[in-house]
C-alpha atoms as a PDB file:
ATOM      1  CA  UNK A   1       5.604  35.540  -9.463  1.00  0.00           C
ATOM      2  CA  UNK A   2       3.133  33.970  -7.780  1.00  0.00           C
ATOM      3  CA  UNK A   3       1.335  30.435  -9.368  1.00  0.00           C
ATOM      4  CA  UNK A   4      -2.699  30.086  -8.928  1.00  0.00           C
ATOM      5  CA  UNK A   5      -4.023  26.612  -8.630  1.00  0.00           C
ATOM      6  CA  UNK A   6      -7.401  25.423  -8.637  1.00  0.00           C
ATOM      7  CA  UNK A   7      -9.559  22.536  -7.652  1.00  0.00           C
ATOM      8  CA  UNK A   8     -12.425  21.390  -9.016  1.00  0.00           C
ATOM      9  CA  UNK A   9     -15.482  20.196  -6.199  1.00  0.00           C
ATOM     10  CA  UNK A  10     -14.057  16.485  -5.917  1.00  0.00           C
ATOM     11  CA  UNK A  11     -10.765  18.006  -4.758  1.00  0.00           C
ATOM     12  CA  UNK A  12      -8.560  17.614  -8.014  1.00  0.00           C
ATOM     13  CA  UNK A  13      -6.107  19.615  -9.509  1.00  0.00           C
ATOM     14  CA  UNK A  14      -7.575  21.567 -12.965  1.00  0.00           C
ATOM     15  CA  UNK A  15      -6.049  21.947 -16.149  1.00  0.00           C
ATOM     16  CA  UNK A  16      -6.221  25.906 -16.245  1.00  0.00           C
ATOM     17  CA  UNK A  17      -3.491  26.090 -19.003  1.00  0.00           C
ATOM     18  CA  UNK A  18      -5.235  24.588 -21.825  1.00  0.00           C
ATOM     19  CA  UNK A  19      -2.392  22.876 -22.907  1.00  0.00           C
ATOM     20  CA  UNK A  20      -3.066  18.895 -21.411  1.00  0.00           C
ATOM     21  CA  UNK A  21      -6.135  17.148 -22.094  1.00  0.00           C
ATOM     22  CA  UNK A  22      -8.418  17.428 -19.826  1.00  0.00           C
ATOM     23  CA  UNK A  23      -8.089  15.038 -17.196  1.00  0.00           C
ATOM     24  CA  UNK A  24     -10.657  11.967 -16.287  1.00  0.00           C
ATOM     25  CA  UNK A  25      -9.675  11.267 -12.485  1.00  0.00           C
ATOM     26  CA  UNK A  26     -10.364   7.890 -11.046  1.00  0.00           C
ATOM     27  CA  UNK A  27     -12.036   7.682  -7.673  1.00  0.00           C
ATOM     28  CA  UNK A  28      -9.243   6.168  -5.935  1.00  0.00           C
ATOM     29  CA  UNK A  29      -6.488   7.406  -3.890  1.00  0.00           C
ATOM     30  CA  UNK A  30      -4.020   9.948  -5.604  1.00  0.00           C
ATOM     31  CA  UNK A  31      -0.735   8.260  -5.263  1.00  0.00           C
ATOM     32  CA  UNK A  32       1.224  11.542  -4.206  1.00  0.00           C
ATOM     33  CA  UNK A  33      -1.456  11.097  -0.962  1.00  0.00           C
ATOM     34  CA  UNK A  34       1.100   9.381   0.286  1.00  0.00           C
ATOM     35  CA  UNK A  35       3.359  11.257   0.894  1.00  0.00           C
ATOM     36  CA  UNK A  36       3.167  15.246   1.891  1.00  0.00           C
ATOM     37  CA  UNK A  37       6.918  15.865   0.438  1.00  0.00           C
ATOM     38  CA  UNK A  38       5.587  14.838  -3.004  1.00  0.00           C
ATOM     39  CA  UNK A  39       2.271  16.784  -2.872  1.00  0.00           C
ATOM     40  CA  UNK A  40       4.326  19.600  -2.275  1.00  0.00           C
ATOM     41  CA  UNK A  41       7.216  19.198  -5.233  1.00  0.00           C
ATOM     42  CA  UNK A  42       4.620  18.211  -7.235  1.00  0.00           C
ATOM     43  CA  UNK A  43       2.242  20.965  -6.201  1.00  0.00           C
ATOM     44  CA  UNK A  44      -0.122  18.540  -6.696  1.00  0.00           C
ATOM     45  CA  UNK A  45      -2.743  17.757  -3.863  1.00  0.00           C
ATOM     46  CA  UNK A  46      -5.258  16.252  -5.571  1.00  0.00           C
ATOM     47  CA  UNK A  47      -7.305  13.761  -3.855  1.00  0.00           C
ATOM     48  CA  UNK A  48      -7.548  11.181  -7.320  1.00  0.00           C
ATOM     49  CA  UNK A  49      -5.409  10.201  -9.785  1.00  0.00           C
ATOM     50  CA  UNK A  50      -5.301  11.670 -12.990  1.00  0.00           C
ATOM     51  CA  UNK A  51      -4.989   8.837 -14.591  1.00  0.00           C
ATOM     52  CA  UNK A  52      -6.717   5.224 -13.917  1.00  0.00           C
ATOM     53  CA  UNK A  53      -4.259   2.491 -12.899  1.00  0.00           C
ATOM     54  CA  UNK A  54      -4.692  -0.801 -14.566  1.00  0.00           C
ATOM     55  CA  UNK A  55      -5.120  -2.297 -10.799  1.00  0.00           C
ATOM     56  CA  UNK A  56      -4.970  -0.843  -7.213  1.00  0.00           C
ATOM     57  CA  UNK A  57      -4.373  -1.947  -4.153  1.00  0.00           C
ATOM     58  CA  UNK A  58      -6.826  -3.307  -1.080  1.00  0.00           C
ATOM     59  CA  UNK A  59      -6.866   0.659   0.237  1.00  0.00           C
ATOM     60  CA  UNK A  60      -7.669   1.959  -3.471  1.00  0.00           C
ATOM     61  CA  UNK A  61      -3.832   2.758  -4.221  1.00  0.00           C
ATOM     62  CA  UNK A  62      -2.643   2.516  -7.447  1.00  0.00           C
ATOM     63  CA  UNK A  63      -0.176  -0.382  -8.285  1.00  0.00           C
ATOM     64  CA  UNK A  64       0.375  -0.438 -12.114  1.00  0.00           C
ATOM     65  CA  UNK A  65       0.479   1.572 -14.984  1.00  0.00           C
ATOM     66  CA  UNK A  66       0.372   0.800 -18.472  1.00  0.00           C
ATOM     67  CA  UNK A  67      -1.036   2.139 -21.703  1.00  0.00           C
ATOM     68  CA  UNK A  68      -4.192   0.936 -22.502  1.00  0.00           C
ATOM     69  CA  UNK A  69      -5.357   3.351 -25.406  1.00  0.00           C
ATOM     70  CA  UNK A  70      -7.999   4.730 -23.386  1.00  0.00           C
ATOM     71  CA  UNK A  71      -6.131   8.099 -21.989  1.00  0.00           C
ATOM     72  CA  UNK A  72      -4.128  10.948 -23.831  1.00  0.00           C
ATOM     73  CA  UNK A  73      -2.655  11.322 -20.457  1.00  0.00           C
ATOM     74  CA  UNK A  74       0.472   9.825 -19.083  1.00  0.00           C
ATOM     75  CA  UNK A  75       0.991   9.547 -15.513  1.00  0.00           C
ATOM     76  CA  UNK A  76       4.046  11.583 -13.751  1.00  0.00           C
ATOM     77  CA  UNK A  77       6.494  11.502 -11.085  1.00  0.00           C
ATOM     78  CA  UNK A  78       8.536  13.796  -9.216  1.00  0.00           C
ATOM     79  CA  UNK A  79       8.862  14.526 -13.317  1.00  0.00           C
ATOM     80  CA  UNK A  80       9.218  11.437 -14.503  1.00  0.00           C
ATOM     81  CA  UNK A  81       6.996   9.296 -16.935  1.00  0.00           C
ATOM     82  CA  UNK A  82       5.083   6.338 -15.232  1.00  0.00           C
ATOM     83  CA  UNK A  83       4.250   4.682 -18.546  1.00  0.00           C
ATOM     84  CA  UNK A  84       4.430   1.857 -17.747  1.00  0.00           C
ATOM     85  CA  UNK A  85       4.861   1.459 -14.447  1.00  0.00           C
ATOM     86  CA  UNK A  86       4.513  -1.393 -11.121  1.00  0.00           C
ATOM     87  CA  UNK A  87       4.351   0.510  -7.826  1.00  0.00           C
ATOM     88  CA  UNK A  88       5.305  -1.814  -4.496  1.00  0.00           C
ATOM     89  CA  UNK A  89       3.991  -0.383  -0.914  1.00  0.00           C
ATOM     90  CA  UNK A  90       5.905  -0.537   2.626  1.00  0.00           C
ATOM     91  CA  UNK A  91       3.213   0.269   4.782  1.00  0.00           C
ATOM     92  CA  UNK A  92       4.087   0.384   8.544  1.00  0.00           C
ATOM     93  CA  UNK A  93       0.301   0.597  10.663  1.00  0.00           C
END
């Protein structure tokens, strides 16, 4: 079986299911941008994030999530809920 994807013009991952809300991406940098292996198990290569963090870093990458009220949409990784969640970088240059 093969899957279809599709991206809308800003470079984000669509909903064509139906079944998730449709989602409001921030204009910051996708966490999974990060790394290649998680784009990939994720199958997720979009260039936002699906769902605004409550703060990012310097270089626009998410560093917490928390519910706010303000999105039907919960953040995931590698399957698992970020809700809430504090992220912490190790950035060699």
């Amino acid at each position: 079986r093969t899957q279809i994807y599709y991206y809308d013009s800003t470079g984000n991952l669509m909903d064509t299911v139906g079944f998730l809300p449709r989602a409001v991406y921030d204009n910051k940098v996708a966490l999974y941008r990060t790394n290649k292996v998680w784009q990939f198990v994720n199958r997720n290569y979009s260039l936002n994030n699906s769902v605004a963090a409550v703060s990012y870093t310097a270089s626009g990458l998410p560093v917490e999530f928390r519910p706010t009220g303000q999105t039907p949409r919960v953040p995931e990784f590698l399957g698992f809920t970020l809700f809430p969640a504090r992220l912490d970088y190790t950035c060699s240059q």
